[in-house]
C-alpha atoms as a PDB file:
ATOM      1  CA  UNK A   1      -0.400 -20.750   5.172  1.00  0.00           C
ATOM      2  CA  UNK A   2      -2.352 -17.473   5.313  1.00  0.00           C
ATOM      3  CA  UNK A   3      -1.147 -16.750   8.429  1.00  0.00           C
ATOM      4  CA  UNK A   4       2.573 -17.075   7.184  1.00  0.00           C
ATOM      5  CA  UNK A   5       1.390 -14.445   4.092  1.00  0.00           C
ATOM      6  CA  UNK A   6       0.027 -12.138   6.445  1.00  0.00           C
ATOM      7  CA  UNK A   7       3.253 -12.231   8.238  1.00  0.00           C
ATOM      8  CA  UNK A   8       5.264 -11.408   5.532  1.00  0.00           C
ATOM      9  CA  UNK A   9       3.227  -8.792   4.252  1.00  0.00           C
ATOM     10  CA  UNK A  10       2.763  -6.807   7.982  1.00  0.00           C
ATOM     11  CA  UNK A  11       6.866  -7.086   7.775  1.00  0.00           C
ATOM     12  CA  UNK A  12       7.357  -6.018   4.588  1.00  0.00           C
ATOM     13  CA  UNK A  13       4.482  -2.965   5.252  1.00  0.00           C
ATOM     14  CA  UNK A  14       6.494  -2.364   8.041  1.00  0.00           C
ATOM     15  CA  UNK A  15       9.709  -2.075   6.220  1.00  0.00           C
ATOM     16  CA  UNK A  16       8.698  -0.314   3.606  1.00  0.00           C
ATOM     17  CA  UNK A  17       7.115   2.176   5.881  1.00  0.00           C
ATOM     18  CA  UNK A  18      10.411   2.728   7.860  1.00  0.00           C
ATOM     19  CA  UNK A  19      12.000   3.318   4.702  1.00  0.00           C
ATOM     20  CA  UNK A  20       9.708   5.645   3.905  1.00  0.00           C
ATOM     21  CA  UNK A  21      10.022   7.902   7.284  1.00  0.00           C
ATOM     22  CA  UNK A  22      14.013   7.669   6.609  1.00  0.00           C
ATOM     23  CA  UNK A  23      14.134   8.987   2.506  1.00  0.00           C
ATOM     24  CA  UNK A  24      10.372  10.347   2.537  1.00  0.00           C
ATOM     25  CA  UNK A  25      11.908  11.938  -1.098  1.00  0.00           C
ATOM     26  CA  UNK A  26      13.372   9.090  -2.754  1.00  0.00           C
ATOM     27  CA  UNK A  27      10.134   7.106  -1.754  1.00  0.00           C
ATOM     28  CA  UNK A  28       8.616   9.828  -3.582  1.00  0.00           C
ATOM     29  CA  UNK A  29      10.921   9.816  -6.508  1.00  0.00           C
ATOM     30  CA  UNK A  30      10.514   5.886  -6.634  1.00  0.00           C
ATOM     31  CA  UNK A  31       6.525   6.060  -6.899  1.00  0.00           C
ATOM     32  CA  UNK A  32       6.620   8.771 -10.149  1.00  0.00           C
ATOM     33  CA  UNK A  33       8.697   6.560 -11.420  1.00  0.00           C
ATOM     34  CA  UNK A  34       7.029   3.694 -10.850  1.00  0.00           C
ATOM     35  CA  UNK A  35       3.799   5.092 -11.731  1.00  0.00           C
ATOM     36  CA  UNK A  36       5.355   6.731 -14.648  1.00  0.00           C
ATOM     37  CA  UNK A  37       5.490   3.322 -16.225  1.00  0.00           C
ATOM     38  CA  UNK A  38       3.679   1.536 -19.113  1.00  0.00           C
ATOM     39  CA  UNK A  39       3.110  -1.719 -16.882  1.00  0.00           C
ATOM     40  CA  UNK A  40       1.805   0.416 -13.802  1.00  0.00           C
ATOM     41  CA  UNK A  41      -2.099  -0.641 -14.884  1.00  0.00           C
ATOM     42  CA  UNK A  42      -0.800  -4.357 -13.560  1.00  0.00           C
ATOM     43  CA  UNK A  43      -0.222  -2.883 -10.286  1.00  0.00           C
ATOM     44  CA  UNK A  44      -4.334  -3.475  -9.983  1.00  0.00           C
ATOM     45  CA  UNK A  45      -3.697  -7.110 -10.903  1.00  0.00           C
ATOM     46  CA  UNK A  46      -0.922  -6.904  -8.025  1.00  0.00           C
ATOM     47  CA  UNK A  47      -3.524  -5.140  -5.501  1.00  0.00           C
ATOM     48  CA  UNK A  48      -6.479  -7.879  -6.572  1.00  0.00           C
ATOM     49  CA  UNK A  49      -4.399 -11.103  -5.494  1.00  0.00           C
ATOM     50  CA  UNK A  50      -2.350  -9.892  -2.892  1.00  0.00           C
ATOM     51  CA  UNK A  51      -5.550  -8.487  -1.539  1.00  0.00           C
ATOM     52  CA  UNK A  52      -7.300 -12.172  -1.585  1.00  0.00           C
ATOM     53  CA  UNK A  53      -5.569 -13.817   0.844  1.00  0.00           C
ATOM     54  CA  UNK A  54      -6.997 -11.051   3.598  1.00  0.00           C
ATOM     55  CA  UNK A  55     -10.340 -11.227   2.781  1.00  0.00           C
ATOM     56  CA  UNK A  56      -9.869 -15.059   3.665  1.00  0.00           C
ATOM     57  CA  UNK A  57      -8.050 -14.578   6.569  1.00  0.00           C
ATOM     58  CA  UNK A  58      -9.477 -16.352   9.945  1.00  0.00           C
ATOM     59  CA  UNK A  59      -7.572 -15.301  13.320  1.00  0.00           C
ATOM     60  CA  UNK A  60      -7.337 -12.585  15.514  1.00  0.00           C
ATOM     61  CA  UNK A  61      -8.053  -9.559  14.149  1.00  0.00           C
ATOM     62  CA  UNK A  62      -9.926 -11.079  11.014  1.00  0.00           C
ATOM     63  CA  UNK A  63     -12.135  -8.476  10.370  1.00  0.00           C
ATOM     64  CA  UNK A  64     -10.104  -5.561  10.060  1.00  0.00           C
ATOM     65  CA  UNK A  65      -7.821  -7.490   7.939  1.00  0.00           C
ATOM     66  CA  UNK A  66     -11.287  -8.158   6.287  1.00  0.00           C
ATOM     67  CA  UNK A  67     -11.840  -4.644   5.525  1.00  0.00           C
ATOM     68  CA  UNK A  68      -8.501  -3.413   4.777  1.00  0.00           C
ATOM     69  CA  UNK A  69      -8.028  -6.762   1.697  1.00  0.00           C
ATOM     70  CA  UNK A  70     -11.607  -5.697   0.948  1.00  0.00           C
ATOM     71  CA  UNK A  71     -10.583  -1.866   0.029  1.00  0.00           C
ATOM     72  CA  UNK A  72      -7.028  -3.353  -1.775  1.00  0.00           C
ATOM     73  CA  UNK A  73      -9.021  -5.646  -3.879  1.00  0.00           C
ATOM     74  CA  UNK A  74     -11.564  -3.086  -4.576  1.00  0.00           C
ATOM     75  CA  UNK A  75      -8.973  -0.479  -6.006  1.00  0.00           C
ATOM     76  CA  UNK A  76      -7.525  -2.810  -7.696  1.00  0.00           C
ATOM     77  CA  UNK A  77     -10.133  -2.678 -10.471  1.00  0.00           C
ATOM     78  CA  UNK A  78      -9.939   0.845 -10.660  1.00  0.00           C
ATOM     79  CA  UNK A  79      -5.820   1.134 -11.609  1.00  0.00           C
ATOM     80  CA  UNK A  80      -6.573  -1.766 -13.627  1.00  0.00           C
ATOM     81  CA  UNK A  81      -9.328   0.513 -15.824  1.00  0.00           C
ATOM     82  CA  UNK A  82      -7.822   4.085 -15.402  1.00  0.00           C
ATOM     83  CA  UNK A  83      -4.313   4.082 -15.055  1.00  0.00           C
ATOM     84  CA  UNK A  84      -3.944   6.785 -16.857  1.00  0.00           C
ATOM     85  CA  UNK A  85      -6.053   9.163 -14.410  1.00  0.00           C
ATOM     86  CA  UNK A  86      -4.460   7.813 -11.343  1.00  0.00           C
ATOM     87  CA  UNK A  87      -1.230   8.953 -13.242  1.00  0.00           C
ATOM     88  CA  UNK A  88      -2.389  12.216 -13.946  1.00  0.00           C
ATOM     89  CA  UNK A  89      -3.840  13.007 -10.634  1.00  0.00           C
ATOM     90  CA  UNK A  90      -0.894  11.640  -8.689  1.00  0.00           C
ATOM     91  CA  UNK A  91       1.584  14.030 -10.981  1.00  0.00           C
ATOM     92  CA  UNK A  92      -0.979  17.089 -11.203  1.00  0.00           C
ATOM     93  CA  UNK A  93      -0.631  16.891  -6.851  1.00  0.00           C
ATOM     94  CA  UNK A  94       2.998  16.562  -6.832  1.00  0.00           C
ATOM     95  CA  UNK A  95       3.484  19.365  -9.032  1.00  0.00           C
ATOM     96  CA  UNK A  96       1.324  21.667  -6.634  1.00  0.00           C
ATOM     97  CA  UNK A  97       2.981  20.539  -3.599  1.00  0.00           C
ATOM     98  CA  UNK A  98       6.314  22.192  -2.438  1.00  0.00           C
ATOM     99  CA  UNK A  99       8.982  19.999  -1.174  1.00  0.00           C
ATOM    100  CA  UNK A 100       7.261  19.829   2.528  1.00  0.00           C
ATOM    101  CA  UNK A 101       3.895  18.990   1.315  1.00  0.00           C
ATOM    102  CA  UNK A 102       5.308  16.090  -0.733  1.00  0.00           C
ATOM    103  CA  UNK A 103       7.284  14.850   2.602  1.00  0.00           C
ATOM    104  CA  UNK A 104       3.511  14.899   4.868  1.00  0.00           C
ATOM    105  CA  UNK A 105       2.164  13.110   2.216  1.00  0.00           C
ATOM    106  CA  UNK A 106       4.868  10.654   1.919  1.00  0.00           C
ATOM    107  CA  UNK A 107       4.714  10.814   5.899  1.00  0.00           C
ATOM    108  CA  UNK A 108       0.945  10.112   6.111  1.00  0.00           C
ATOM    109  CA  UNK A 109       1.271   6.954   3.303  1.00  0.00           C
ATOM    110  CA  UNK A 110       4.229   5.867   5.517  1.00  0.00           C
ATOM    111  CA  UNK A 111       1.730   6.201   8.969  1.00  0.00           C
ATOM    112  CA  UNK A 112      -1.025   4.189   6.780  1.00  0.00           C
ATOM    113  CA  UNK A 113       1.249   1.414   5.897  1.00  0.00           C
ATOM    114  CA  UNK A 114       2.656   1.092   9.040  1.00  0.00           C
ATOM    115  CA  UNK A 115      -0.071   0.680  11.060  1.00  0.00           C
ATOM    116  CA  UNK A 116      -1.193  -1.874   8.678  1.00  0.00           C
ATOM    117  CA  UNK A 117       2.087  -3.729   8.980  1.00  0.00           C
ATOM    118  CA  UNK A 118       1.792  -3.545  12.763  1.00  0.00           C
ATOM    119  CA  UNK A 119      -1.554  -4.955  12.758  1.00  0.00           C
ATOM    120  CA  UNK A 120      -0.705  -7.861  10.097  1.00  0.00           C
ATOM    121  CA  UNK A 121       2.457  -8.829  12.604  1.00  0.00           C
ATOM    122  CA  UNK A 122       0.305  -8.625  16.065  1.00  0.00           C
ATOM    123  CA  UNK A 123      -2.555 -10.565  14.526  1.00  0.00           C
ATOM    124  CA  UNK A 124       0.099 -13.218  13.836  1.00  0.00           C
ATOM    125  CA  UNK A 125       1.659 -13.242  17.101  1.00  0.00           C
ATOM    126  CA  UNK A 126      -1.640 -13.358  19.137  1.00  0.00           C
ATOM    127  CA  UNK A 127      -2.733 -16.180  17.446  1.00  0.00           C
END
């Protein structure tokens, strides 16, 4: 069953990544937003239990699964706590970047999650 969830997830990284290449300024639009929201703090909740099932992952590639659930569970925590300062330091960095700085950021999250989502899939496949 974890094997099915890491599935999913390296697909849906993957997606989300692709969508991210394509609209690299809506992405960005969609995470002020989203951030910009009185529930965001849950989003550590959100990074804790979907984080879970990696850390108890057993297959190919377990332990860099291992490490990357480790580092989602362990910021979860943090945007659980101090919401407010992730906020604020997400906003003060998009309002120093120009419109190209905010689209190699977007480009680099997009490069992180994708890779992720690739390594999710393989480790399924290869199992």
């Amino acid at each position: 069953m974890i094997s099915l969830y890491i599935l999913v997830l390296g697909i849906t990284l993957l997606l989300s990544s692709m969508a991210e290449f394509l609209f690299p300024l809506h992405a960005f639009r969609f995470w002020t937003w989203y951030m910009s929201g009185k529930k965001f703090f849950l989003h550590g909740a959100v990074l804790i239990s979907g984080g879970l099932p990696l850390v108890m992952y057993r297959g190919p590639l377990s332990t860099v699964i291992f490490i990357i659930g480790a580092l989602v569970i362990l910021t979860g925590p943090f945007v659980l706590i101090y919401p407010e300062k992730i906020r604020g330091m997400y906003l003060s960095v998009s309002s120093e970047l120009d419109g190209r700085g905010i689209r190699n950021l977007v480009f680099f999250d997009a490069t992180v999650r994708g890779m992720a989502g690739m390594l999710f899939t393989v480790s399924y496949f290869i199992a």
